[in-house]
Protein backbone atom coordinates (compact mmCIF):
# COMPACT_ATOMS: atom_id res chain seq x y z
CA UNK A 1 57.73 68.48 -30.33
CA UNK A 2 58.11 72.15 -31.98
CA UNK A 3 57.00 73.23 -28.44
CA UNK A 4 59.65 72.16 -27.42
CA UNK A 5 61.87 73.53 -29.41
CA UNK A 6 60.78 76.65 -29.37
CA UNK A 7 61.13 76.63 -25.91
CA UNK A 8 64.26 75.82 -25.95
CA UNK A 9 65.35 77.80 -27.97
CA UNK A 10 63.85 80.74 -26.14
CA UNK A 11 65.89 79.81 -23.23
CA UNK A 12 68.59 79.42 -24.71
CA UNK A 13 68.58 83.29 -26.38
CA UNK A 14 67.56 84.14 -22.64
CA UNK A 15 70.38 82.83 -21.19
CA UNK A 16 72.42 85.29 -23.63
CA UNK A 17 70.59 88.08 -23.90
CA UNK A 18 69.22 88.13 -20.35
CA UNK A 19 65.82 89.67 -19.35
CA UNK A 20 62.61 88.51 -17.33
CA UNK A 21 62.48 84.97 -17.82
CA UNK A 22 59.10 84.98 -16.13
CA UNK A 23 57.57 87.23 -18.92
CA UNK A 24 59.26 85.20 -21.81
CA UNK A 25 57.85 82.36 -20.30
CA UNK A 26 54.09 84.05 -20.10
CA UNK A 27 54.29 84.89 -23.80
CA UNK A 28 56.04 81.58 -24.70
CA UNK A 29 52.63 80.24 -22.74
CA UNK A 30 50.40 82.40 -24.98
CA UNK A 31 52.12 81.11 -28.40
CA UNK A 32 51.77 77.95 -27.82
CA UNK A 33 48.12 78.12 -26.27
CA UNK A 34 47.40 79.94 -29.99
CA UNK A 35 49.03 77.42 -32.08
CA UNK A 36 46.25 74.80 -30.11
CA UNK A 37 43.59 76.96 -30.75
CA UNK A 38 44.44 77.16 -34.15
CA UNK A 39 44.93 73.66 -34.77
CA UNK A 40 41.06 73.31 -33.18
CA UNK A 41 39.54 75.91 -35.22
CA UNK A 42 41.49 74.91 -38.62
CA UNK A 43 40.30 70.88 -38.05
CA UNK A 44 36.24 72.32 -37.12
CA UNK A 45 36.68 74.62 -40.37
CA UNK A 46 37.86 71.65 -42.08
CA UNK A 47 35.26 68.75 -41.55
CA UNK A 48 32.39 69.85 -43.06
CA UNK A 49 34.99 70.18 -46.26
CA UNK A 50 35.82 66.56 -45.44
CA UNK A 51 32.45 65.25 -45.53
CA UNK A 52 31.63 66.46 -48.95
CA UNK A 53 34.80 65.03 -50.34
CA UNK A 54 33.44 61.75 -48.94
CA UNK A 55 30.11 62.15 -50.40
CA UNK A 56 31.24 62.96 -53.51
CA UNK A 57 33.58 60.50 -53.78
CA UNK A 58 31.51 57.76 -52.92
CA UNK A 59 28.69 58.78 -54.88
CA UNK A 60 29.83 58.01 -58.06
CA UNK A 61 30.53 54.51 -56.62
CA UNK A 62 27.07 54.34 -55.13
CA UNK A 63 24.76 55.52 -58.15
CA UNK A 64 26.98 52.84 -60.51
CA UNK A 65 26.61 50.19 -58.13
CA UNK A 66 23.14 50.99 -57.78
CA UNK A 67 22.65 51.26 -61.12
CA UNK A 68 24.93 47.87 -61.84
CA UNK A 69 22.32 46.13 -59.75
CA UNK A 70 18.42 47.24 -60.51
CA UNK A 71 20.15 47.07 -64.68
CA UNK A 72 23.08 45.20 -65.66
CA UNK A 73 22.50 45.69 -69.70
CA UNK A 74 23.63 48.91 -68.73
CA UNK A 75 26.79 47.78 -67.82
CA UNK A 76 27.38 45.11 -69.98
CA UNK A 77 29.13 47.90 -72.56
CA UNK A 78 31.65 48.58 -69.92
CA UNK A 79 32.62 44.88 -69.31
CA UNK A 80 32.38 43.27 -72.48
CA UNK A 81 34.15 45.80 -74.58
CA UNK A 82 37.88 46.65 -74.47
CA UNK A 83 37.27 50.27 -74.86
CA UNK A 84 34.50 49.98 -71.74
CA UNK A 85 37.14 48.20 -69.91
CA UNK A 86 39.75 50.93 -70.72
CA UNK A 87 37.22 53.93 -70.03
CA UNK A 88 35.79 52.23 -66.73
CA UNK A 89 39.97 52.03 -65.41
CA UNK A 90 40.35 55.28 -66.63
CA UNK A 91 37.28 56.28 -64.60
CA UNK A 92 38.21 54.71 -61.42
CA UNK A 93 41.87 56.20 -61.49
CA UNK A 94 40.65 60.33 -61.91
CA UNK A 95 37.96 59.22 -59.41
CA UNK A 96 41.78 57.85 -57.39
CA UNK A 97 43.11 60.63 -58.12
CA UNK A 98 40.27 63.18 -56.89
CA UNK A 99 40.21 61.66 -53.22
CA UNK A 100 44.05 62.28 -53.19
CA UNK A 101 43.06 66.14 -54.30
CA UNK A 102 40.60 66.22 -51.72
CA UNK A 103 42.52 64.63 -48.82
CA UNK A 104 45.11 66.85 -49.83
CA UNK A 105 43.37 69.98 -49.46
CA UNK A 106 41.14 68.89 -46.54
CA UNK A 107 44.42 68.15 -44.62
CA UNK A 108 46.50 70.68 -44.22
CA UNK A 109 50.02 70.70 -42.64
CA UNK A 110 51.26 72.92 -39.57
CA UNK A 111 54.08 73.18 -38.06
């Protein structure tokens, strides 16, 4: 839709300032063929960042889990006790609030 736009609004300056409207419309082609390419390149340099905020944020889950199941004295602390209950909520909401940091930076906006 900003395509658009802009293309509209280039024809619209053309129609007061005059010119070549078949070179605005070559460079209008060029801009917007660059804001694609950009978009590509920006979402290839931007998985491998995804990925490791996927790993990391699972792993915590994973190792606990894991750990939950092959020793559950472990976790008995953590469930039993109030402040275990507080400190395993207070746990999962940084590890919350990490995957919003990382999805926030991983996903950039461009307009």
């Amino acid at each position: 839709m900003p395509d658009a736009c802009l293309f509209a609004a280039s024809a619209c300056l053309h129609r007061e300032v005059g010119g070549n409207f078949a070179e605005l419309l070559d460079q209008l082609e060029l801009t917007i063929r660059s804001r694609f390419e950009l978009k590509r390149e920006l979402r290839t340099m931007t998985a491998e960042s995804k990925f490791s905020g996927w790993i990391l944020g699972f792993l915590p889950m994973a190792v606990g889990g894991g750990l939950m199941l092959l020793n559950p004295e472990y976790f008995e602390i953590l469930l039993d006790n109030s402040a275990g209950r507080v400190l395993l909520y207070a746990a999962l909401g940084m590890q919350l609030l990490g995957f919003f940091f990382i999805h926030m930076l991983t996903h950039p906006k461009i307009r």
